[in-house]
N, C-alpha and C. Protein backbone atom coordinates (compact mmCIF):
# COMPACT_ATOMS: atom_id res chain seq x y z
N UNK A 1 -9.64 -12.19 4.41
CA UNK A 1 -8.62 -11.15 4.50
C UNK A 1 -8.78 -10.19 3.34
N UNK A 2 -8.48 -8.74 3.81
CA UNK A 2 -8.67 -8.31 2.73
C UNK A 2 -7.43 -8.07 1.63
N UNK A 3 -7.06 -7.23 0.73
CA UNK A 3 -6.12 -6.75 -0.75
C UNK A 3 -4.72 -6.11 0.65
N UNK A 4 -3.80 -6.78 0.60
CA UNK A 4 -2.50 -5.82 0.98
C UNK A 4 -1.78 -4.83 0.23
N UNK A 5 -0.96 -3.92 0.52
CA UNK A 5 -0.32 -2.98 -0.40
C UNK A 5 1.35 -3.36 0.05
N UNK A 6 1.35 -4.73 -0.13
CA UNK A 6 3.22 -5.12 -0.15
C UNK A 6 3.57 -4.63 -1.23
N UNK A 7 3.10 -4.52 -2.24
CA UNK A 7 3.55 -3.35 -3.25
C UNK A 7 3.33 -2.55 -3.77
N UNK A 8 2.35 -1.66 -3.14
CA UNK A 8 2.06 -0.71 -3.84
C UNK A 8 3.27 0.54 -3.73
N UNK A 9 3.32 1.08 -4.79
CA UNK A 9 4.44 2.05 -5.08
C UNK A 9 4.00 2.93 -6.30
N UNK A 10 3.75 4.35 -5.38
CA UNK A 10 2.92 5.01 -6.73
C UNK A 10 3.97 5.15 -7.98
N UNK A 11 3.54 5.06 -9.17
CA UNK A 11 4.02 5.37 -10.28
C UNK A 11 4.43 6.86 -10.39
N UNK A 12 3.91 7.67 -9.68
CA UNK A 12 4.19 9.05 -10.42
C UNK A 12 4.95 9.87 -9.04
N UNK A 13 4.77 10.86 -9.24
CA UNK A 13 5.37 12.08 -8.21
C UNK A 13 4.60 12.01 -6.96
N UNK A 14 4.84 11.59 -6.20
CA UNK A 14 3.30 11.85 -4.39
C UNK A 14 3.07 13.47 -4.53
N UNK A 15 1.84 13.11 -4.12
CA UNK A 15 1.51 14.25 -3.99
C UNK A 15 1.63 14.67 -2.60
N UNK A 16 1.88 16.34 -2.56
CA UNK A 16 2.56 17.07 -1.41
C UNK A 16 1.86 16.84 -0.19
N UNK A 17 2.80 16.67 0.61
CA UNK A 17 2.77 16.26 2.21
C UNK A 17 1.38 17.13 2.84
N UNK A 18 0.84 15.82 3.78
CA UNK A 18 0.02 16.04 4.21
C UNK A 18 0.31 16.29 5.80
N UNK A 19 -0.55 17.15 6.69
CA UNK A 19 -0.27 16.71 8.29
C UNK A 19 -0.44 15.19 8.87
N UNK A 20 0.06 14.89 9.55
CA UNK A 20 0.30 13.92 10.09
C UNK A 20 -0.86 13.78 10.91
N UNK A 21 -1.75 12.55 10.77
CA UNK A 21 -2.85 12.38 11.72
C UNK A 21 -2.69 12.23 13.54
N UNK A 22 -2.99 13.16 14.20
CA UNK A 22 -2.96 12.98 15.75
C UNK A 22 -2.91 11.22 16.23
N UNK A 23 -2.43 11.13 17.27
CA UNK A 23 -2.97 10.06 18.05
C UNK A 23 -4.25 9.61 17.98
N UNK A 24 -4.97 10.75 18.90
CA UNK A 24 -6.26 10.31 19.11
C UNK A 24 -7.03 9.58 17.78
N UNK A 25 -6.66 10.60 16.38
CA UNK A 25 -7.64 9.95 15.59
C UNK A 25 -6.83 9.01 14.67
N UNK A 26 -5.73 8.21 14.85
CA UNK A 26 -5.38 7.72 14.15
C UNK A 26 -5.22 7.02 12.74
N UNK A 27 -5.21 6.66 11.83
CA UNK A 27 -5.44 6.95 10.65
C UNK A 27 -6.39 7.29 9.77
N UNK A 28 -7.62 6.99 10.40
CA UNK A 28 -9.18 7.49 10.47
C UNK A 28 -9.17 8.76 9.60
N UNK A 29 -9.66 8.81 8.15
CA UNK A 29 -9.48 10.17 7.75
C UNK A 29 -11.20 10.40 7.70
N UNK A 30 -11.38 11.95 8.10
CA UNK A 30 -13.10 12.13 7.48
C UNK A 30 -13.63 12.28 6.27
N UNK A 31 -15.03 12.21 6.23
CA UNK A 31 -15.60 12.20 4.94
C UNK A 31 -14.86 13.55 4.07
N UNK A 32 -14.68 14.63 4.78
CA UNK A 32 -14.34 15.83 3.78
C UNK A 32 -12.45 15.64 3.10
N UNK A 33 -11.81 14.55 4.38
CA UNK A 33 -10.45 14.74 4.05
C UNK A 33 -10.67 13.51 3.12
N UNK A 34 -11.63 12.44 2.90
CA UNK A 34 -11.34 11.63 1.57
C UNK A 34 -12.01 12.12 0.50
N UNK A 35 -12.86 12.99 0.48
CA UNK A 35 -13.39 13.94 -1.01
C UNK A 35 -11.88 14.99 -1.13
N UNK A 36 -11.02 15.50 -0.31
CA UNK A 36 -10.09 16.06 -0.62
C UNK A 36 -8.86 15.29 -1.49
N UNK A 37 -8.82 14.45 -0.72
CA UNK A 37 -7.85 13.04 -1.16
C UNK A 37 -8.58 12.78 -2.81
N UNK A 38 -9.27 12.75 -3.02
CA UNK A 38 -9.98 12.42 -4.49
C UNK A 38 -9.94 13.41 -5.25
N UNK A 39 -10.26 14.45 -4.98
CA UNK A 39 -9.99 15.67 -5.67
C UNK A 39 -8.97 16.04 -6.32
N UNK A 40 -7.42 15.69 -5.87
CA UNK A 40 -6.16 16.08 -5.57
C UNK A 40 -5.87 14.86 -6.73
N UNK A 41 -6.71 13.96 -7.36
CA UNK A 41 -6.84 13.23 -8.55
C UNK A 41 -6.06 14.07 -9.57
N UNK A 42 -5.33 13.80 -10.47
CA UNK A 42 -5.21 14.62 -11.70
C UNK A 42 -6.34 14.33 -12.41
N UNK A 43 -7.24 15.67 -13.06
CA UNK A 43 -8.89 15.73 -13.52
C UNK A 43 -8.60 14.72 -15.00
N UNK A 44 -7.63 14.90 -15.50
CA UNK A 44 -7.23 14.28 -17.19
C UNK A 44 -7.33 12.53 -16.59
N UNK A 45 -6.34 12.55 -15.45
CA UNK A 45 -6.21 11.06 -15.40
C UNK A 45 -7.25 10.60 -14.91
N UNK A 46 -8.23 10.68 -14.18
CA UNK A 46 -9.42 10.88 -13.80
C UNK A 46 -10.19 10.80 -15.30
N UNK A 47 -10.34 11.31 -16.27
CA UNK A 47 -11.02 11.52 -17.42
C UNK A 47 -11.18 9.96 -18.20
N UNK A 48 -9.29 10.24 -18.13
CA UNK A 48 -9.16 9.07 -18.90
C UNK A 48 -9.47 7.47 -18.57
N UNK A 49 -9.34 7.36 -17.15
CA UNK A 49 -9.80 6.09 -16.27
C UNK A 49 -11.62 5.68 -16.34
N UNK A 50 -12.32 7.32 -16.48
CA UNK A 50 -13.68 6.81 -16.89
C UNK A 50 -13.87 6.40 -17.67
N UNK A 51 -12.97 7.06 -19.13
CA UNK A 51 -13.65 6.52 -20.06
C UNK A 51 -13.35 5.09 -20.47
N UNK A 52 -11.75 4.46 -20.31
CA UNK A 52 -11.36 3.31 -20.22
C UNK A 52 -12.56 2.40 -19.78
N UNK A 53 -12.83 2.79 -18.32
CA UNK A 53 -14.25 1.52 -17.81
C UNK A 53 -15.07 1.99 -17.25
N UNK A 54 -15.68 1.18 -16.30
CA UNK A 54 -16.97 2.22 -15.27
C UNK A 54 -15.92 1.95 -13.63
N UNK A 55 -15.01 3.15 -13.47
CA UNK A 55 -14.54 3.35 -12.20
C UNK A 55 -15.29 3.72 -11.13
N UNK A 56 -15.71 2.85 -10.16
CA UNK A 56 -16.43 3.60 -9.41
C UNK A 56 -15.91 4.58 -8.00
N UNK A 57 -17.04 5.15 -7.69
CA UNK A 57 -16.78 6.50 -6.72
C UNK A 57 -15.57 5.48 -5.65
N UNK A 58 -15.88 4.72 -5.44
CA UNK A 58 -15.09 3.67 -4.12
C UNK A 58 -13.66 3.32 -4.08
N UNK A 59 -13.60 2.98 -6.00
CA UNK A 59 -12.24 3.04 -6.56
C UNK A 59 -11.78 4.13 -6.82
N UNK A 60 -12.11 4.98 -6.89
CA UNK A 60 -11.32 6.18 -7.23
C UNK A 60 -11.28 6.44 -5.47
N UNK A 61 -11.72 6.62 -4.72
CA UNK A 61 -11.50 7.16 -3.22
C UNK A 61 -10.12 6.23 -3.08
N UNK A 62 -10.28 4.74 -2.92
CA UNK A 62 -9.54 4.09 -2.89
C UNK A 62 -7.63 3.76 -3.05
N UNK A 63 -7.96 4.79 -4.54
CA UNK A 63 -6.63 5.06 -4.61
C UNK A 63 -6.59 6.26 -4.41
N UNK A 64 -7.42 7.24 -4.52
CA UNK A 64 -6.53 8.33 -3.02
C UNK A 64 -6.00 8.31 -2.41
N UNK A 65 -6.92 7.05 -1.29
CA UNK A 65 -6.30 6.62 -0.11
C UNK A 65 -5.32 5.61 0.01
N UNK A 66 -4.61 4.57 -0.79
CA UNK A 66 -3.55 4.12 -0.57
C UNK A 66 -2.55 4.74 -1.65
N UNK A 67 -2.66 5.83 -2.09
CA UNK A 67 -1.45 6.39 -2.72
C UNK A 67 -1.21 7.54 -1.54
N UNK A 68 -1.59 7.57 -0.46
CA UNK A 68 -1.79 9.10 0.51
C UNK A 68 -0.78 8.44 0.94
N UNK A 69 0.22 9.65 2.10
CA UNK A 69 0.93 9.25 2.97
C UNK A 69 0.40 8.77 4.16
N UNK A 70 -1.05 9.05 4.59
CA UNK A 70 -1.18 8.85 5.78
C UNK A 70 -1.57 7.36 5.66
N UNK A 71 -1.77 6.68 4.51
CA UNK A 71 -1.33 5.39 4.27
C UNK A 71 -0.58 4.49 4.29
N UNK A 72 0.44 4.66 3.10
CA UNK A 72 1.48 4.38 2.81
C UNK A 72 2.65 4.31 4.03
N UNK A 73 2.75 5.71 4.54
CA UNK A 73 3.50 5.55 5.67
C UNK A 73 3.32 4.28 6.89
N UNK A 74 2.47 4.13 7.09
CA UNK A 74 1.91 3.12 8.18
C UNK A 74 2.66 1.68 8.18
N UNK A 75 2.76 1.05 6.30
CA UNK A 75 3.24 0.06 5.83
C UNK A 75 4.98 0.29 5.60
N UNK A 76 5.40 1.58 5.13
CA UNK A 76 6.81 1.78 5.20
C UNK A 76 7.62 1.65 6.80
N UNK A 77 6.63 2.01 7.81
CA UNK A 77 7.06 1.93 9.28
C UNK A 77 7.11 0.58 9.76
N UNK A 78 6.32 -0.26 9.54
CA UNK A 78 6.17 -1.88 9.22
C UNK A 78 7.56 -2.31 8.64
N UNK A 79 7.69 -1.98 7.23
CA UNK A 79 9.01 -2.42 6.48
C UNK A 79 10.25 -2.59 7.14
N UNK A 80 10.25 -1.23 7.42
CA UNK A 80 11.90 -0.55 7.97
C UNK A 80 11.77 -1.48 9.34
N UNK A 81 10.62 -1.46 10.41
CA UNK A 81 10.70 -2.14 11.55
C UNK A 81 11.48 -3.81 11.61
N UNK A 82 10.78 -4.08 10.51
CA UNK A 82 11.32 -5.67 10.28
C UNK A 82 12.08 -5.94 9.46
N UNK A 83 12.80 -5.44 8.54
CA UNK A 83 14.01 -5.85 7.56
C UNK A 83 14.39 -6.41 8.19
N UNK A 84 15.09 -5.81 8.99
CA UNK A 84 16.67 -6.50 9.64
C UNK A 84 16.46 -8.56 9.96
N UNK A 85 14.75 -8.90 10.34
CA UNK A 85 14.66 -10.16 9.77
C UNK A 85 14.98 -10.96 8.51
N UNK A 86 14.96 -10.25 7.79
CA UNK A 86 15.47 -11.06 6.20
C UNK A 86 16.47 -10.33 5.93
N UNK A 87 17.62 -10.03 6.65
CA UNK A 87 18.81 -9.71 5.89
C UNK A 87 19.36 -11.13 5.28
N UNK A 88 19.93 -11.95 6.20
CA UNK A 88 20.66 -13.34 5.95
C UNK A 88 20.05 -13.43 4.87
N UNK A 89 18.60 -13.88 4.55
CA UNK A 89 18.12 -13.85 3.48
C UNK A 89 18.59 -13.07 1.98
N UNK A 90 18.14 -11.80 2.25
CA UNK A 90 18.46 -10.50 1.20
C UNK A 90 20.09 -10.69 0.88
N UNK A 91 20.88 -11.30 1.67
CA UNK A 91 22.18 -11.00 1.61
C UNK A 91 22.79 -12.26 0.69
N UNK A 92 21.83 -13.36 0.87
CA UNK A 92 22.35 -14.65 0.25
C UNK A 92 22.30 -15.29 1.13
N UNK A 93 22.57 -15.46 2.30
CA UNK A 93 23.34 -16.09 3.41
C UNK A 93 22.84 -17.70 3.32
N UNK A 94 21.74 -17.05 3.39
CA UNK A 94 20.32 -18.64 3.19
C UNK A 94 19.61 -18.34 2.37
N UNK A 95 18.76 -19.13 1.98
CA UNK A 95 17.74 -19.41 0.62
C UNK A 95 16.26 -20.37 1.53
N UNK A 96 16.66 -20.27 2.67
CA UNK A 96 15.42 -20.91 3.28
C UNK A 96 14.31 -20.13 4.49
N UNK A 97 13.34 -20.09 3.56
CA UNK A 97 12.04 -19.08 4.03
C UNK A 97 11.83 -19.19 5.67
N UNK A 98 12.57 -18.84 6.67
CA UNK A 98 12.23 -18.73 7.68
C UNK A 98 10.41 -18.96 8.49
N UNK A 99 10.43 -19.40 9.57
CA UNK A 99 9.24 -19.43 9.71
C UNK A 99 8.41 -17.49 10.28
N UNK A 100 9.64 -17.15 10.62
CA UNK A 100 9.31 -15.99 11.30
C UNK A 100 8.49 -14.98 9.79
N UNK A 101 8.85 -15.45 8.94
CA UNK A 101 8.40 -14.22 7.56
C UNK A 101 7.37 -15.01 7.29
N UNK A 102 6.87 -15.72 7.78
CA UNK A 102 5.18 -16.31 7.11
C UNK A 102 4.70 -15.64 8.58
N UNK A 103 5.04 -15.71 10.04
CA UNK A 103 4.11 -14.49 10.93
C UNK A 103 4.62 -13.64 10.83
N UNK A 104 5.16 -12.93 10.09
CA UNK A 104 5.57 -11.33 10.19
C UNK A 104 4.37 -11.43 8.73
N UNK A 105 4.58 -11.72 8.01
CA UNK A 105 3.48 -11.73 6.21
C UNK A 105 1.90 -11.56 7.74
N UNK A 106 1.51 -12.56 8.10
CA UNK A 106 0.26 -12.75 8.83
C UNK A 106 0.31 -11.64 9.33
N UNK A 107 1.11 -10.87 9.99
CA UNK A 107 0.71 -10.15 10.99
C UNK A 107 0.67 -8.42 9.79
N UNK A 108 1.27 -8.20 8.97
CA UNK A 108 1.30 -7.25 8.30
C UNK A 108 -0.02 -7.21 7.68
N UNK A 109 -0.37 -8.86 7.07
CA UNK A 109 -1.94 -8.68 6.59
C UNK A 109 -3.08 -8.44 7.82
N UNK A 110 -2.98 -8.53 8.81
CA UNK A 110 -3.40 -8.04 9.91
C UNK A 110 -3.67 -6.20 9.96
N UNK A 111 -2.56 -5.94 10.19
CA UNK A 111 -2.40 -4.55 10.08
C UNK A 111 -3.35 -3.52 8.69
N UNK A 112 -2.72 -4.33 7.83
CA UNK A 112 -3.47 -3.86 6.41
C UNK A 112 -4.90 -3.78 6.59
N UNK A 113 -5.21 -4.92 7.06
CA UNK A 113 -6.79 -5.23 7.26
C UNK A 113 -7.83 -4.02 7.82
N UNK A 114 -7.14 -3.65 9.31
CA UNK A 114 -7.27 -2.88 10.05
C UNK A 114 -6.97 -1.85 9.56
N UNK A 115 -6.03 -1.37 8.62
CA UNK A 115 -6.11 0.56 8.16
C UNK A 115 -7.22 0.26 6.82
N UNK A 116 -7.06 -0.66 6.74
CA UNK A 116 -8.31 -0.37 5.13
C UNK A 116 -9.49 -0.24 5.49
N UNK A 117 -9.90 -1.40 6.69
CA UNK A 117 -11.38 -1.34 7.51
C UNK A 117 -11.64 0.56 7.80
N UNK A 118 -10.92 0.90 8.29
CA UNK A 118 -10.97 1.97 8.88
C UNK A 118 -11.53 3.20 7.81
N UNK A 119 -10.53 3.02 6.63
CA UNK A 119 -10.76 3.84 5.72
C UNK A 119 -12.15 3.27 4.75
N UNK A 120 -12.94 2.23 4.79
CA UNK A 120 -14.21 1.74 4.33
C UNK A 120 -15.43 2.25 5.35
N UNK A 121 -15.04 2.43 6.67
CA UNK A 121 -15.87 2.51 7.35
C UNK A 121 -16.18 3.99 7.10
N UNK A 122 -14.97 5.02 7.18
CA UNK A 122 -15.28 5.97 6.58
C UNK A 122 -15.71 6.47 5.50
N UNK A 123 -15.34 5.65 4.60
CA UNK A 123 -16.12 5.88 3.36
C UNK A 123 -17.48 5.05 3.05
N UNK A 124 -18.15 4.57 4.36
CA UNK A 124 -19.45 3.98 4.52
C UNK A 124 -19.78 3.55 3.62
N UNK A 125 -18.42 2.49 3.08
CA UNK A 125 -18.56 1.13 2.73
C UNK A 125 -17.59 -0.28 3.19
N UNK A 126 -17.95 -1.46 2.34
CA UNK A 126 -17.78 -2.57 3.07
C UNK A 126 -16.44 -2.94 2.37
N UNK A 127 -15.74 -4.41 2.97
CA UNK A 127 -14.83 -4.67 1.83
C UNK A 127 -15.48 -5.53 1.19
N UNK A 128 -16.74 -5.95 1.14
CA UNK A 128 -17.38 -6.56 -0.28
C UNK A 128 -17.55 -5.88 -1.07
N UNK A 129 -17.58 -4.66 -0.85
CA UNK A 129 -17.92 -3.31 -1.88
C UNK A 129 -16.75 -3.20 -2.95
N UNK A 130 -15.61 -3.20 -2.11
CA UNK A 130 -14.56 -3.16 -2.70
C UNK A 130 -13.91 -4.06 -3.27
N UNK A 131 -14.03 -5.29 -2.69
CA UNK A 131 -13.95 -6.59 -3.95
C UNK A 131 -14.96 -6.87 -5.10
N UNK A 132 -16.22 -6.29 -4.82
CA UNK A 132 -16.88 -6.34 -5.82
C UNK A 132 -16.54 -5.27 -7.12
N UNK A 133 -15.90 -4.31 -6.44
CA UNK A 133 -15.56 -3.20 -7.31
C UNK A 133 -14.03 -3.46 -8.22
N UNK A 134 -13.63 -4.04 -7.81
CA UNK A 134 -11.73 -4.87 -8.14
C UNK A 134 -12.33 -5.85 -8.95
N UNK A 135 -13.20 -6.51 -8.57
CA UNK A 135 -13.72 -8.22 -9.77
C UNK A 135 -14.24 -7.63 -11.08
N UNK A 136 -14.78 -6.44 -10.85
CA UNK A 136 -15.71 -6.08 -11.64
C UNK A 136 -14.24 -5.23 -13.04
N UNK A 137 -13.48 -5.00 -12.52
CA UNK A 137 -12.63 -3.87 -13.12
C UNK A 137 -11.49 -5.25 -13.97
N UNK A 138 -11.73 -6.35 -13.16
CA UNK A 138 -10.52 -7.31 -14.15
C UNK A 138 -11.36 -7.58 -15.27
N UNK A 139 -10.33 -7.71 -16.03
CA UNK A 139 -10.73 -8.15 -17.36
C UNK A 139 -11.29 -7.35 -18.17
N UNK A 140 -11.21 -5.70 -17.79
CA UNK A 140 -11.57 -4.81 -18.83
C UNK A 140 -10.51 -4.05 -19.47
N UNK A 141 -10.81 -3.34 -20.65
CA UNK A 141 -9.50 -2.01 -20.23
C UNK A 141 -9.50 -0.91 -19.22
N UNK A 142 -8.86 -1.22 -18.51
CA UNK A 142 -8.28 -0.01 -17.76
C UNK A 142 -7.78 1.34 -17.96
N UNK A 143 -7.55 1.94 -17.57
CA UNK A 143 -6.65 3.53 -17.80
C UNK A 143 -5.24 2.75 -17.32
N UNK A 144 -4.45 3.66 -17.63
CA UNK A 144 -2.81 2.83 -16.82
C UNK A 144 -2.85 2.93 -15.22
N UNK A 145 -3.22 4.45 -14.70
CA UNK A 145 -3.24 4.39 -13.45
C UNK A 145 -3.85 3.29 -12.40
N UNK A 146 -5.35 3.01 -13.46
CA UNK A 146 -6.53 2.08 -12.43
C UNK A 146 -5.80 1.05 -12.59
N UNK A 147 -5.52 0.63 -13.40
CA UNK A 147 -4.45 -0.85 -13.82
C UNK A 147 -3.43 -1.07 -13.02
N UNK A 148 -2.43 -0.22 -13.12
CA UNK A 148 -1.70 0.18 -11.86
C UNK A 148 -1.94 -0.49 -10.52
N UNK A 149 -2.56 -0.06 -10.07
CA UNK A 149 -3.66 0.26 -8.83
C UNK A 149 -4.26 -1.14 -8.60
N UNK A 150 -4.77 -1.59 -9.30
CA UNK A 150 -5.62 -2.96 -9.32
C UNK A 150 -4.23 -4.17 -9.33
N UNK A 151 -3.84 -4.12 -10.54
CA UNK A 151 -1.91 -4.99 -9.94
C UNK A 151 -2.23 -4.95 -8.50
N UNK A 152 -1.41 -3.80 -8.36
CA UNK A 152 -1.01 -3.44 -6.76
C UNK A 152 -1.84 -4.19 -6.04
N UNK A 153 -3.15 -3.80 -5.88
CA UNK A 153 -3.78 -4.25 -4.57
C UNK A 153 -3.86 -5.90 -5.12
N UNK A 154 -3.68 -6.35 -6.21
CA UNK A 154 -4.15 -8.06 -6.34
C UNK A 154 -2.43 -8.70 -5.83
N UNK A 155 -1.64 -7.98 -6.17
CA UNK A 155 0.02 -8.63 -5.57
C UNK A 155 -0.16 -8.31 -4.11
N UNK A 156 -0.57 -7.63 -3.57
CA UNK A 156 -0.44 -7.30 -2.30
C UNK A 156 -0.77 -8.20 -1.68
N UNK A 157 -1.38 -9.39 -1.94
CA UNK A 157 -2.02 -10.31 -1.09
C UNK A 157 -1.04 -11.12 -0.92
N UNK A 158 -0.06 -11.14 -1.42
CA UNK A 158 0.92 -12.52 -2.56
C UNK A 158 2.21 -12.42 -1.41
N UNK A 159 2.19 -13.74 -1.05
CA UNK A 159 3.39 -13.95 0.09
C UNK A 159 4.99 -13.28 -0.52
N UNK A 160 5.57 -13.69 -2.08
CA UNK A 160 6.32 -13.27 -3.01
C UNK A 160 6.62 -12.35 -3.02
N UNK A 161 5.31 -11.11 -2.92
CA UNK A 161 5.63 -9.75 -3.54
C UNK A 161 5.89 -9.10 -1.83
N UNK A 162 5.43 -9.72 -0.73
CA UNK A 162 5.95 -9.09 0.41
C UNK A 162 7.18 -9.56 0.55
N UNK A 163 7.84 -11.01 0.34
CA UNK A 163 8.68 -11.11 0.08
C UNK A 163 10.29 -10.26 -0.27
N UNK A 164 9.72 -9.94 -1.54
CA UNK A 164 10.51 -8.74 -2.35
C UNK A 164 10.42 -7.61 -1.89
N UNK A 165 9.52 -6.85 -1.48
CA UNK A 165 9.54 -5.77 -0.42
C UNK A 165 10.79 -5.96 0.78
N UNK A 166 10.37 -6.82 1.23
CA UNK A 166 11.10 -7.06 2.67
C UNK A 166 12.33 -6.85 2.93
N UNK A 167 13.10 -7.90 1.09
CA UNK A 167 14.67 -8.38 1.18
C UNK A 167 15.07 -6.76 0.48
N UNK A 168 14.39 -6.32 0.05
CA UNK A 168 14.53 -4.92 -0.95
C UNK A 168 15.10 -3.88 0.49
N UNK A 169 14.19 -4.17 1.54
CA UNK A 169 14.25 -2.62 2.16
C UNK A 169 15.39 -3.22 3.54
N UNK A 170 15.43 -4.83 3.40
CA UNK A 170 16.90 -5.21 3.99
C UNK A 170 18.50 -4.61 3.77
N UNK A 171 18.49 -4.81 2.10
CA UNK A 171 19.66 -4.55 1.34
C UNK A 171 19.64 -3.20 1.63
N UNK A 172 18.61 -2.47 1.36
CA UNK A 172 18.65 -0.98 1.82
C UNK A 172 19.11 -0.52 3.12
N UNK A 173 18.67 -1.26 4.44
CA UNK A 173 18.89 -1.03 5.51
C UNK A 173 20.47 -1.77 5.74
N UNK A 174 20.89 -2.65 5.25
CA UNK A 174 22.33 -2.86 5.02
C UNK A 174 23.38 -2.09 4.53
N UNK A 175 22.73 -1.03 3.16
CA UNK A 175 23.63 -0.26 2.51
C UNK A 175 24.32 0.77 3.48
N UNK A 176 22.50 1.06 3.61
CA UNK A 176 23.16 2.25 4.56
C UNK A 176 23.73 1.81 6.29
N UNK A 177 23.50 1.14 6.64
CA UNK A 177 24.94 0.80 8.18
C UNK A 177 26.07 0.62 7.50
N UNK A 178 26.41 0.44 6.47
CA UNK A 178 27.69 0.35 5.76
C UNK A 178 28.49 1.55 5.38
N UNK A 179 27.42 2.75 5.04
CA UNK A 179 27.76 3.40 4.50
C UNK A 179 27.90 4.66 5.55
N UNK A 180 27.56 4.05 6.69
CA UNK A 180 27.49 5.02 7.83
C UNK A 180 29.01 4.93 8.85
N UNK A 181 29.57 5.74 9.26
CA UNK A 181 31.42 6.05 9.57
C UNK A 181 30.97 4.95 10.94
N UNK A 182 31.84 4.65 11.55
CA UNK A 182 31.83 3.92 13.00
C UNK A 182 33.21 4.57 13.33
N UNK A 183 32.85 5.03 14.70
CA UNK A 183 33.44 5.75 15.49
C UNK A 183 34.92 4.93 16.15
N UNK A 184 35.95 5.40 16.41
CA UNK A 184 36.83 5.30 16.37
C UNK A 184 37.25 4.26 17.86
């Protein structure tokens, strides 16, 4: 299996909205829209991440592409779809891990699998490429961003940190039916 993004959450400001990928080509971005996606790098933070270690071209595409919306979104549509499973949970109600959130975890790392494949294939590489490129980056100094970034994708795998996602965007999806009028 490959790195999940149950938590990834960019640190800084997103950068401005992108079009929304068609049907037909579904999250599939091309070679020119992931050199764009890289570009759109801040050049300093970019500077500073080289000189920290040896980032390679794969990792830096990399987090282009899961700090992008046409990413990110995919996994927030996931979230919001399934909260409402771990409310009891999120709420207190119970304290006992349902079986349904170890196949909803399976099936999300599923999903993940499949938008990252997609975005390797386009970037005509493998996910050995990219674990080789993550093994290679622990245990050095980092820049904050790559560090960042590397967290992220190593929690993402972690039943816990989807966990906390889940009951997070429950309580959220609780606040707000609460906070919403019911009709008379």
């Amino acid at each position: 299996a490959l790195l999940a993004p149950a938590v990834l959450v960019r640190p800084r400001a997103p950068a401005p909205a992108r079009d929304t990928p068609d049907a037909a080509r579904g999250f599939r971005m091309s070679k020119e829209e992931l050199g764009k996606l890289e570009d759109e790098l801040d050049d300093e933070e970019m500077k500073d991440s080289q000189e920290a270690c040896a980032v390679t071209p794969l990792i830096r595409k990399a987090m282009a592409y899961c700090w992008s919306s046409s990413f990110l979104d995919v996994f927030r549509s996931y979230f919001r779809k399934h909260a409402g499973v771990f409310s009891d949970f999120a709420e207190g109600k119970t304290e006992e891990h349902d079986l349904e959130f170890q196949e909803l975890f399976r099936e999300y790392l599923d999903l993940y699998e499949s938008t990252l494949e997609d975005f390797l294939r386009d970037a005509d590489a493998s996910s050995q490429d990219l674990y080789r490129d993550v093994a290679a980056l622990q245990g050095t100094k980092m820049a904050p961003d790559v560090a960042i970034f590397v967290d992220c994708l190593l929690a993402s795998m972690d039943y816990e940190s989807f966990l906390k996602v889940m009951t997070r965007e429950a309580r959220q999806q609780s606040r707000q039916a609460r906070s919403i009028p019911r009709g008379k």
